[in-house]
C-alpha atoms as a PDB file:
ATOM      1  CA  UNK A   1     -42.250  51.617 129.034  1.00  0.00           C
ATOM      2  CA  UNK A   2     -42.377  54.322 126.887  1.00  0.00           C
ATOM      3  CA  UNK A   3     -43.938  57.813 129.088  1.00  0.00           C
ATOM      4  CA  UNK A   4     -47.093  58.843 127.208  1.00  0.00           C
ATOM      5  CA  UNK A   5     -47.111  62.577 124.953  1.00  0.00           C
ATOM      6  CA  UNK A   6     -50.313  63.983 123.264  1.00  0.00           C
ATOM      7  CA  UNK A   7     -49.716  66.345 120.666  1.00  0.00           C
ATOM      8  CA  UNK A   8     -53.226  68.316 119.833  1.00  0.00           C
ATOM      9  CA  UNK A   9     -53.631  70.416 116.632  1.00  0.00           C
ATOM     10  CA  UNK A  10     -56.426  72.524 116.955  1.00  0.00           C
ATOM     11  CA  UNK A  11     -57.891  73.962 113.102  1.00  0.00           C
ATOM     12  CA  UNK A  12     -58.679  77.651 112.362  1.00  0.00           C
ATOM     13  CA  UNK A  13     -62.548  77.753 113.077  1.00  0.00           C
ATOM     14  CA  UNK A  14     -62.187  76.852 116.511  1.00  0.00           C
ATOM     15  CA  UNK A  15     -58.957  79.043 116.499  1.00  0.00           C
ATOM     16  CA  UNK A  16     -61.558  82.141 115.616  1.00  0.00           C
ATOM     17  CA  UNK A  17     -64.374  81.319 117.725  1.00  0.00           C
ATOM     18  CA  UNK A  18     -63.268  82.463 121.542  1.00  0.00           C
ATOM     19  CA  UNK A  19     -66.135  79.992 123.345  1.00  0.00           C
ATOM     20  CA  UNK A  20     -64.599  76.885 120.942  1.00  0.00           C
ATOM     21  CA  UNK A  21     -61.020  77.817 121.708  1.00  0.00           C
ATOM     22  CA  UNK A  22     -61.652  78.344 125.472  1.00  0.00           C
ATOM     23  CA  UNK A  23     -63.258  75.301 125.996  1.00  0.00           C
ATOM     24  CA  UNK A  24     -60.089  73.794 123.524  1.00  0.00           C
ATOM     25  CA  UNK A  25     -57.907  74.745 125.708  1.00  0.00           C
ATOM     26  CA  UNK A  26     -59.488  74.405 129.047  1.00  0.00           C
ATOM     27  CA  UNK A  27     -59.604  70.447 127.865  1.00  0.00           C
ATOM     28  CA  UNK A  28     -55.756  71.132 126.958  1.00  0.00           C
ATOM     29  CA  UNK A  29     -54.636  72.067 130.181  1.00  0.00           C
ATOM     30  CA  UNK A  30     -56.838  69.062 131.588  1.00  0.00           C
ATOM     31  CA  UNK A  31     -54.291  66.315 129.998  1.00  0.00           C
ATOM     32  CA  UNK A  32     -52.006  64.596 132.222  1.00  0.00           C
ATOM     33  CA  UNK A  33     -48.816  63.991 131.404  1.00  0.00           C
ATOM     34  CA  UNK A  34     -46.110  65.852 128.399  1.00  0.00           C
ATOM     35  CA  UNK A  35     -47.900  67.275 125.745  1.00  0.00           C
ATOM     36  CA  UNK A  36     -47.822  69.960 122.790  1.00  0.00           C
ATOM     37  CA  UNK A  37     -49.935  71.755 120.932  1.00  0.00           C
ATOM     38  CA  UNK A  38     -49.984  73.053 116.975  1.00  0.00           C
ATOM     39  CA  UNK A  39     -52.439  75.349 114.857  1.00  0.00           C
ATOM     40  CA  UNK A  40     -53.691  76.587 112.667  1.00  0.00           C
ATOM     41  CA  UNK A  41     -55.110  80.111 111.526  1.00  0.00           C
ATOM     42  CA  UNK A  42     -55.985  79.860 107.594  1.00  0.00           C
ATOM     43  CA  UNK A  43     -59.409  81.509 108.211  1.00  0.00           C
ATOM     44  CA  UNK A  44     -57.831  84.229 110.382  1.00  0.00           C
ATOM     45  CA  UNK A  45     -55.285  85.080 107.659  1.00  0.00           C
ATOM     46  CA  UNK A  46     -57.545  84.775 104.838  1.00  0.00           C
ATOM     47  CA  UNK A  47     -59.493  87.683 106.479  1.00  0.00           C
ATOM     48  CA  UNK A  48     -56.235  89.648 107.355  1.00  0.00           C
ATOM     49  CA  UNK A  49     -55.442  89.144 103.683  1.00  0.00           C
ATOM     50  CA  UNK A  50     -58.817  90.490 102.456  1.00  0.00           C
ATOM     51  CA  UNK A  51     -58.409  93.288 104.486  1.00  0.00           C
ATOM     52  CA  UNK A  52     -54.873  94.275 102.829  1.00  0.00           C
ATOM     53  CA  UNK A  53     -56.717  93.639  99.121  1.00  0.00           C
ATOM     54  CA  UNK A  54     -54.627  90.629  99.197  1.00  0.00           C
ATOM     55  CA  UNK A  55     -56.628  87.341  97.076  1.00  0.00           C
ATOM     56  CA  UNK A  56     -56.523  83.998  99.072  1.00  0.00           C
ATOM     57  CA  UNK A  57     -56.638  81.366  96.374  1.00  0.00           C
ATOM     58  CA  UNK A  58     -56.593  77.221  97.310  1.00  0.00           C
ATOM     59  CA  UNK A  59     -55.963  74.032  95.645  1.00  0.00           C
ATOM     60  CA  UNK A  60     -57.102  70.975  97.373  1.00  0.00           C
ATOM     61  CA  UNK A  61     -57.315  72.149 100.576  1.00  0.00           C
ATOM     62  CA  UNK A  62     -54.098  74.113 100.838  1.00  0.00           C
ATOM     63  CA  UNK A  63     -53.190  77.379 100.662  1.00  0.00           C
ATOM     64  CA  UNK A  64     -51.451  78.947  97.560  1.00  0.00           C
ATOM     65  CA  UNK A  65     -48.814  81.776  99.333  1.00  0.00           C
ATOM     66  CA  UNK A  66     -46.961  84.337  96.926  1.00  0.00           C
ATOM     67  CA  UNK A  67     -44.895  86.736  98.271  1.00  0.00           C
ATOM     68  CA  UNK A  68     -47.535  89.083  99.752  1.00  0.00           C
ATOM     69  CA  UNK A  69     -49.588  86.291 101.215  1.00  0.00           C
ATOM     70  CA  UNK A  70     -46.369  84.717 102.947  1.00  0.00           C
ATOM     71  CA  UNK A  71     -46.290  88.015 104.788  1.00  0.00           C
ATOM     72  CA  UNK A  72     -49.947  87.734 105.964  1.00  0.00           C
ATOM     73  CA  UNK A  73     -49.210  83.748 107.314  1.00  0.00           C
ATOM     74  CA  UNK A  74     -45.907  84.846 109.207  1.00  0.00           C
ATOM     75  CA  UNK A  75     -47.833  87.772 110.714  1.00  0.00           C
ATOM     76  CA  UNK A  76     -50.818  85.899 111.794  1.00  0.00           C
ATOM     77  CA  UNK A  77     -49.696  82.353 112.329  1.00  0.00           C
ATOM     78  CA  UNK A  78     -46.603  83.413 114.024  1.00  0.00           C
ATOM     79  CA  UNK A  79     -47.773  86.696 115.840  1.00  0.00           C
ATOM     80  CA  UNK A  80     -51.194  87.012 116.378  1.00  0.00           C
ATOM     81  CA  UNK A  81     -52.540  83.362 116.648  1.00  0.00           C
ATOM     82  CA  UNK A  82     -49.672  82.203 118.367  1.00  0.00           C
ATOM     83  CA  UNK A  83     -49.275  84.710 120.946  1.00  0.00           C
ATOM     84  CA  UNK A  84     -52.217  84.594 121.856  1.00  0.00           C
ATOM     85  CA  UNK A  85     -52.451  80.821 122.788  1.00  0.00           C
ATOM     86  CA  UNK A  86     -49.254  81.129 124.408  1.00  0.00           C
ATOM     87  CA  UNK A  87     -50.769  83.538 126.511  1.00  0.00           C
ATOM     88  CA  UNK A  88     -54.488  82.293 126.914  1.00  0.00           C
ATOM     89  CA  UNK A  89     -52.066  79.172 128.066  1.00  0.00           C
ATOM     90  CA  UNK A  90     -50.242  80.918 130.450  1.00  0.00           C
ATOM     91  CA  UNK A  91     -53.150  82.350 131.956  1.00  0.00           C
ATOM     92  CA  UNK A  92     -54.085  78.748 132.751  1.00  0.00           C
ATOM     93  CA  UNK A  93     -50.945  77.583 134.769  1.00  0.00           C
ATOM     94  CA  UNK A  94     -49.106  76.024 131.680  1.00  0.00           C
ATOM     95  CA  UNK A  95     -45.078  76.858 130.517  1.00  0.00           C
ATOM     96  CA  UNK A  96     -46.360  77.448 126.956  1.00  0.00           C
ATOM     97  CA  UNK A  97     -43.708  78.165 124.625  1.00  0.00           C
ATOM     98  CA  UNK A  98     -44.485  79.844 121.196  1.00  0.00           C
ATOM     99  CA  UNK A  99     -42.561  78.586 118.209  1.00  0.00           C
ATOM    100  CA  UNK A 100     -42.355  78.464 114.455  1.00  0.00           C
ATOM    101  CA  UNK A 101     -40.452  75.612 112.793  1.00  0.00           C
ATOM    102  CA  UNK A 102     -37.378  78.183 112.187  1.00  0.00           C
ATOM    103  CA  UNK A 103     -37.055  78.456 116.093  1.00  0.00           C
ATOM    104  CA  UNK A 104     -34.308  75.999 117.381  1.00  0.00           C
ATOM    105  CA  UNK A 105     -34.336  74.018 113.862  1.00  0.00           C
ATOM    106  CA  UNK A 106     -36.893  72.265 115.089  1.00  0.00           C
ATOM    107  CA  UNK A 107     -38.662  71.944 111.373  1.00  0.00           C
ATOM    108  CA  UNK A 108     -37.081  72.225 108.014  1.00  0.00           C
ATOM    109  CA  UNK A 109     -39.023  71.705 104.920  1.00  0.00           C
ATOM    110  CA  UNK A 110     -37.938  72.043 101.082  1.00  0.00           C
ATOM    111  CA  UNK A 111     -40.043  74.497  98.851  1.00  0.00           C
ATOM    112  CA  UNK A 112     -43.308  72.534  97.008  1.00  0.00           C
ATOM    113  CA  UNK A 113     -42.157  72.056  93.462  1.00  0.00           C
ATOM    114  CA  UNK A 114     -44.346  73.290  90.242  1.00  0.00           C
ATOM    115  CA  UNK A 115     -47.133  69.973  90.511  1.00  0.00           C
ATOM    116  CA  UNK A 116     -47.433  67.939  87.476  1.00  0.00           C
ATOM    117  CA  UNK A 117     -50.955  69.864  86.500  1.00  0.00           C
ATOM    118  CA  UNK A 118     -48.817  73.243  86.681  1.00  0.00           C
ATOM    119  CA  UNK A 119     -49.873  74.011  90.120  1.00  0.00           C
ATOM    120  CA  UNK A 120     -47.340  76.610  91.806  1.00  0.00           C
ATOM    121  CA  UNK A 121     -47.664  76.709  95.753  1.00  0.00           C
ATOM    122  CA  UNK A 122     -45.304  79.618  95.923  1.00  0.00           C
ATOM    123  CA  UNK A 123     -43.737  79.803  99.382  1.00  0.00           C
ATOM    124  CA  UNK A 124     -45.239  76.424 100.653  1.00  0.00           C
ATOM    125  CA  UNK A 125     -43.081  74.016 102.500  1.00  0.00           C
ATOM    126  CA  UNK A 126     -42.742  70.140 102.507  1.00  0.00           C
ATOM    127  CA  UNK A 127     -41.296  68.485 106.333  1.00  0.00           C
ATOM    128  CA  UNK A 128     -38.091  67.077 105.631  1.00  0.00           C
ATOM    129  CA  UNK A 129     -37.399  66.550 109.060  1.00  0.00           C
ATOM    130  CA  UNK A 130     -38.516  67.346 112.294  1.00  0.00           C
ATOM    131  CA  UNK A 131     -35.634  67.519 115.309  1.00  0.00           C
ATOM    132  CA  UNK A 132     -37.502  65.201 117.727  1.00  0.00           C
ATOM    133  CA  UNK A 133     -34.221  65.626 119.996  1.00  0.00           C
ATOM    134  CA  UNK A 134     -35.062  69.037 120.354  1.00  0.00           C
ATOM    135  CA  UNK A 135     -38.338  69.164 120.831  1.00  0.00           C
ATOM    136  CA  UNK A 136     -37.681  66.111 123.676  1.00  0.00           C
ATOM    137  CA  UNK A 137     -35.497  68.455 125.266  1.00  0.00           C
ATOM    138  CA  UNK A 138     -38.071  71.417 125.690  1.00  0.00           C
ATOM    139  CA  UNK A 139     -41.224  68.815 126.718  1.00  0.00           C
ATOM    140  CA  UNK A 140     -38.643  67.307 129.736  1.00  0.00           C
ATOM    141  CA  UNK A 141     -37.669  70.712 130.655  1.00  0.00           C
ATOM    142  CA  UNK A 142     -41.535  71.171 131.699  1.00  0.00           C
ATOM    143  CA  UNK A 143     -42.085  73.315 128.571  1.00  0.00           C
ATOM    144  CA  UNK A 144     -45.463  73.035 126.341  1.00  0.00           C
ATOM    145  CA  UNK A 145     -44.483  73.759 122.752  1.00  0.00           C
ATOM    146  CA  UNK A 146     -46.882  75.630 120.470  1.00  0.00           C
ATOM    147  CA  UNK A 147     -45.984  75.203 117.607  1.00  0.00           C
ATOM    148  CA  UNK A 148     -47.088  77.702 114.449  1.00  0.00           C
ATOM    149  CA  UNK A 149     -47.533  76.355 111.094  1.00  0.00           C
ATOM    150  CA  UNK A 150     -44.500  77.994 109.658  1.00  0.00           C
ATOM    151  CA  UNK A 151     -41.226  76.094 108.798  1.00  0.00           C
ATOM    152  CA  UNK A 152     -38.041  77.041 107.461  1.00  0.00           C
ATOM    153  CA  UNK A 153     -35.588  76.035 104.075  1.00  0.00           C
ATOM    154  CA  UNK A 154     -32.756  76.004 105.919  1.00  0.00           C
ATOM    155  CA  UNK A 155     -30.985  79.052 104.286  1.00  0.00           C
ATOM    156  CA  UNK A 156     -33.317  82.240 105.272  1.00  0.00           C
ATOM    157  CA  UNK A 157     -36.905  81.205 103.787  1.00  0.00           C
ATOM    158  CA  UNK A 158     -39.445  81.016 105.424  1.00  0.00           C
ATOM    159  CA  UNK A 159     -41.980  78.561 104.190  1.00  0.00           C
ATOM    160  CA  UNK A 160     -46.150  78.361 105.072  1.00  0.00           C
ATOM    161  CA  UNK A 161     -46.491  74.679 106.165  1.00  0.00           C
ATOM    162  CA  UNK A 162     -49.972  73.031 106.812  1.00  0.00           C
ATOM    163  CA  UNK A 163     -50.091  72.226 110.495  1.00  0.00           C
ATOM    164  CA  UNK A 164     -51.756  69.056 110.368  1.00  0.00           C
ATOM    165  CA  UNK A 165     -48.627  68.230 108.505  1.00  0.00           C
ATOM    166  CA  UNK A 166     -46.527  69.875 111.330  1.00  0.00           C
ATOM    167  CA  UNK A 167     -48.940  67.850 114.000  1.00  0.00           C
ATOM    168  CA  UNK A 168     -48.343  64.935 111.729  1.00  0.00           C
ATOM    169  CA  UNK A 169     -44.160  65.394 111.365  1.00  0.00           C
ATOM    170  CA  UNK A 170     -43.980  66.179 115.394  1.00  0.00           C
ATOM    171  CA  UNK A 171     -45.482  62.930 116.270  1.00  0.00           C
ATOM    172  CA  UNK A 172     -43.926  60.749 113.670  1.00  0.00           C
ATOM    173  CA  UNK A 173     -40.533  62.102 115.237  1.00  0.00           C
ATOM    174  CA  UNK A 174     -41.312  61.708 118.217  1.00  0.00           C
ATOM    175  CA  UNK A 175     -42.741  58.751 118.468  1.00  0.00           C
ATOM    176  CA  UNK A 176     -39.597  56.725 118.840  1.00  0.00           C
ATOM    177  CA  UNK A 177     -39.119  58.137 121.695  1.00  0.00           C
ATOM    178  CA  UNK A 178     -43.007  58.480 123.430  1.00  0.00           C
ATOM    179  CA  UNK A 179     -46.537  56.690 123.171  1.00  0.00           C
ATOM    180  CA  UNK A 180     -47.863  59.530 121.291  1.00  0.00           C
ATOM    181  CA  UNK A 181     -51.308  59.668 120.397  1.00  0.00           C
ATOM    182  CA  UNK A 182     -52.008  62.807 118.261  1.00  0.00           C
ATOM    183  CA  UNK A 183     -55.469  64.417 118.141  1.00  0.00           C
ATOM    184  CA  UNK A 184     -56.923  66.506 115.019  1.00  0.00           C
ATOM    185  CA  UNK A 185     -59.417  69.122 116.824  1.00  0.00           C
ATOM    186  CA  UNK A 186     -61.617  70.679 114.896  1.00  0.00           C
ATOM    187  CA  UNK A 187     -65.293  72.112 115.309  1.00  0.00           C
ATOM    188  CA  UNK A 188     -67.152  69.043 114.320  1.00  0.00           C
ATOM    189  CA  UNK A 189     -67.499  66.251 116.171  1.00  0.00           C
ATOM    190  CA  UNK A 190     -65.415  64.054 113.865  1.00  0.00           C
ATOM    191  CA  UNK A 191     -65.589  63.271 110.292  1.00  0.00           C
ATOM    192  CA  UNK A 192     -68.855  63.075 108.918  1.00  0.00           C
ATOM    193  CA  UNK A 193     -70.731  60.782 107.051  1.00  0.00           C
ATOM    194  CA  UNK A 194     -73.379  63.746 106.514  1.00  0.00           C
ATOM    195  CA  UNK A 195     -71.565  66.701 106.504  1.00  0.00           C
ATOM    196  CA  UNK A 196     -75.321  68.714 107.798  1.00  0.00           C
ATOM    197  CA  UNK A 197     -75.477  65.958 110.031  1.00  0.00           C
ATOM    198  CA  UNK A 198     -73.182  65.609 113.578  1.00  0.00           C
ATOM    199  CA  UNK A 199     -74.623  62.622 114.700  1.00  0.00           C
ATOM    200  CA  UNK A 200     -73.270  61.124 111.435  1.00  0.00           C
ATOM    201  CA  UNK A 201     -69.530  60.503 112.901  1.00  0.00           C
ATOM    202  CA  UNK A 202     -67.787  58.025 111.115  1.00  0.00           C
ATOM    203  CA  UNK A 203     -66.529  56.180 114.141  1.00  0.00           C
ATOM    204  CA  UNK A 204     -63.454  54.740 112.630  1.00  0.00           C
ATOM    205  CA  UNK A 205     -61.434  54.681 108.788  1.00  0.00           C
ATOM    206  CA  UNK A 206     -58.715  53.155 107.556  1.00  0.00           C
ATOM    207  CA  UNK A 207     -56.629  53.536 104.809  1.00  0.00           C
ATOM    208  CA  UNK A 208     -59.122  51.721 102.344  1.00  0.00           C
ATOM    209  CA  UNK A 209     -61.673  53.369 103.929  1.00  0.00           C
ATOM    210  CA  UNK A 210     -60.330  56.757 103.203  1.00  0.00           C
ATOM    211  CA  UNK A 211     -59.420  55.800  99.468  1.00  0.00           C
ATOM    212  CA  UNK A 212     -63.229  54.848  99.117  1.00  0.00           C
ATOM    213  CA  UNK A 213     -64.960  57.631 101.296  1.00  0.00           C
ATOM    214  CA  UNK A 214     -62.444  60.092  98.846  1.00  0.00           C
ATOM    215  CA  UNK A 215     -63.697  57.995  96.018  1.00  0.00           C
ATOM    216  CA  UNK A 216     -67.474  59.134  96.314  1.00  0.00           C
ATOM    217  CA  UNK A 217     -67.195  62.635  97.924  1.00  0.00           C
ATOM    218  CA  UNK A 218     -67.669  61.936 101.503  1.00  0.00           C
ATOM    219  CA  UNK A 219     -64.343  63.473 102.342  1.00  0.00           C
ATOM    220  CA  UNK A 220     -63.346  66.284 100.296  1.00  0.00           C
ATOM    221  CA  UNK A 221     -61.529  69.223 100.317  1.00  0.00           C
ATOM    222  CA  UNK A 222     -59.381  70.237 103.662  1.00  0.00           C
ATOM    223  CA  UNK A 223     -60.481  66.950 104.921  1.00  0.00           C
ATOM    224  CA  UNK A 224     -58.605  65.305 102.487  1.00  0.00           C
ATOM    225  CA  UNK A 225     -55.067  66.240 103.413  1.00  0.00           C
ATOM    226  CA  UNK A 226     -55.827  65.703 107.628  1.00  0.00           C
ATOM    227  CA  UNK A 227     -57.114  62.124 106.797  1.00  0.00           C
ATOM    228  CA  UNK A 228     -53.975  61.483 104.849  1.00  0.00           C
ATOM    229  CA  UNK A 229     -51.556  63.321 107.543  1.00  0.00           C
ATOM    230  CA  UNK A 230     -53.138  61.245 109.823  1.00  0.00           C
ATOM    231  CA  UNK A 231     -52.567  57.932 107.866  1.00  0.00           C
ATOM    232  CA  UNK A 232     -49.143  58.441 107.675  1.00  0.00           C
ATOM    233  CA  UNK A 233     -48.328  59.715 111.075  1.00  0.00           C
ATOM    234  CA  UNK A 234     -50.428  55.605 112.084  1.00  0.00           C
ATOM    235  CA  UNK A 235     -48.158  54.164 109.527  1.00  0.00           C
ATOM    236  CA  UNK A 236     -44.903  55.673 110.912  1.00  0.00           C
ATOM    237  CA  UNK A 237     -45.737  54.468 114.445  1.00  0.00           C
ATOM    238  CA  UNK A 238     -47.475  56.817 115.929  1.00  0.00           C
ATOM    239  CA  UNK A 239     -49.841  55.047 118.526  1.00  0.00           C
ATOM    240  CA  UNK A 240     -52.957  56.874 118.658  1.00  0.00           C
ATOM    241  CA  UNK A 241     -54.627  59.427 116.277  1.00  0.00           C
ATOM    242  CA  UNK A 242     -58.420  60.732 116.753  1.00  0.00           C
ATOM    243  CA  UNK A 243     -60.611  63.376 114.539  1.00  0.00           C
ATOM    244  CA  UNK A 244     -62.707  65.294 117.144  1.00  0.00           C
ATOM    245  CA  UNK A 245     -63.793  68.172 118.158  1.00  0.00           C
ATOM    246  CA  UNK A 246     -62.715  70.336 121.197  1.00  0.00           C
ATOM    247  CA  UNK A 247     -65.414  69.442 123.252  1.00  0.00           C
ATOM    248  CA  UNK A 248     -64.573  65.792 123.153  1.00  0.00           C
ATOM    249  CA  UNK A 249     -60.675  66.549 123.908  1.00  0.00           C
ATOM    250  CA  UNK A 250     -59.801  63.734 126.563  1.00  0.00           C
ATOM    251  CA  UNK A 251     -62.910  61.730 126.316  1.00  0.00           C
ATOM    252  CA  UNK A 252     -62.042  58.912 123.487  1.00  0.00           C
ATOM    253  CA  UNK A 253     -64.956  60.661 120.877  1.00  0.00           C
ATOM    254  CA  UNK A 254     -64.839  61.397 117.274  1.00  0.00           C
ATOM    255  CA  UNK A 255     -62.990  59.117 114.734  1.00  0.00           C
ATOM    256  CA  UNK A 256     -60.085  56.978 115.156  1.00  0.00           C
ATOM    257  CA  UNK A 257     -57.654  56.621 112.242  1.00  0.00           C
ATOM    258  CA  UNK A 258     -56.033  53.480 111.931  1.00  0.00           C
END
C-alpha cells in the first residue's frame, strides 16, 4: 500500500490576509502523515510592482512577466512570500524547506511560445518535468517542501510558473510513488455557482462539467486554469483533488474534481 502525501497550494488572497493564512497553516500543520505545500503571491507582487511603476497586465488568468516584472515575481515569490511561510512554519514545529523549481532541479519548464492570437507571456514557464525522485527524497528525510512558483529553463533562466501548475506537476510526479490527494486552497469555500453567493459550492465537476460551466461563464478567469490543472493532475493519477478554502483544510469540504 502506497503511504498517503497531501500536497496543499494555498492562492495569493489568503497568502495576503494574515488571519486566512494563519488559520491555512494552522490546518497545515494539523495533517498527518508526508506532505508539501506550494503558493502563490500574484496579488502581493502585483502591488510590489505598482509600487516600482511597474504595469501588471493578464491574459486569461495568468500573468504576462517582461523583464522588469520577472524581477518583481523572483523577489516576492521566492523571498518574501516564501520566507515567510517557511518561517511562520517553523514557528509551528514543522522542517519547512523553502524552494523554487531551480533548487535541486526539482522543476524545469520550457519558455511559453508567442500563442496563436499573438499573445507573448515573456518569461513564463511551461513544466516539462518535475523530479519526483527528488522531491521523495526530501519528504522521507522528514522535510516539508515549500515550494515557490518559480521554475527554471535549464540553462540560467529563470521562468514565472503558475503554482497551481507547480501543485498540479508535483502531484502528477509523485503520484506513482504516493496516494496523493492535492488540495487547491483558496478564500472561498469552493467554486461557486454564485460567485456573491458561498453557500452556492458546486459540490463536485467533472471534465464535462467544467467544459459546460466554462461554456456559460460560471467559471471564468483564474478559475479557469486551477479547474483545468486540476483535471489533469485526476487524469494522470493523482487520487484526490478538492477546491476549498483554508478553513475547510482537513475536513472533506469544498469541491471535488474528478
Amino acid at each position: 500500500m502506497k503511504q498517503q502525501l497531501t500536497i496543499v497550494k494555498v492562492g495569493g488572497a489568503v497568502v495576503e490576509d494574515p488571519a486566512q493564512l494563519d488559520c491555512l497553516l494552522t490546518g497545515f500543520c494539523r495533517l498527518g502523515g508526508r506532505k508539501a505545500l506550494v503558493h502563490g503571491g500574484g496579488r502581493r507582487a502585483t502591488l510590489v510592482a505598482s509600487r516600482l511603476g511597474i504595469e501588471s497586465r493578464m491574459v486569461g488568468g495568468r500573468r504576462v512577466t517582461d523583464a522588469d516584472m520577472l524581477e518583481v515575481v523572483t523577489m516576492v515569490y521566492g523571498g518574501l512570500v516564501n520566507k515567510n511561510i517557511v518561517a511562520q512554519l517553523v514557528a509551528r514545529g514543522v522542517n519547512a524547506l523553502g524552494l523554487t523549481g531551480a533548487d535541486m532541479d526539482v522543476m524545469r519548464s520550457r519558455r511559453r511560445p508567442v500563442t496563436a492570437d499573438g499573445v507573448d507571456f515573456g518569461f513564463v514557464g511551461d513544466v516539462e518535468r518535475a523530479d519526483a525522485e527528488r522531491l521523495a527524497a526530501l519528504v522521507e528525510q522528514g522535510a516539508v517542501p515549500v515550494l515557490a512558483p518559480l521554475t527554471h529553463d535549464g540553462h540560467g533562466q529563470l521562468l514565472n510558473t503558475n503554482a497551481d501548475t507547480i501543485a498540479a506537476e508535483a502531484a502528477k510526479a509523485l503520484a506513482a510513488s504516493y496516494d496523493v490527494t492535492l488540495a487547491y486552497c483558496f478564500e472561498k469555500p469552493g467554486v461557486l455557482a454564485d460567485p456573491d453567493d458561498p453557500r452556492s459550492v458546486i459540490p463536485s465537476i467533472t471534465r464535462p462539467d467544467f467544459e459546460r460551466l466554462c461554456a456559460d461563464g460560471t467559471v471564468a478567469g483564474g478559475m479557469v486554469p486551477k479547474i483545468e490543472n486540476a483535471l489533469a493532475a485526476v487524469e494522470a493519477g493523482v487520487g484526490r483533488v478538492l477546491i476549498t478554502e483554508a478553513a475547510a483544510l482537513g475536513s472533506g469540504g469544498g469541491t471535488l474534481i474528478h
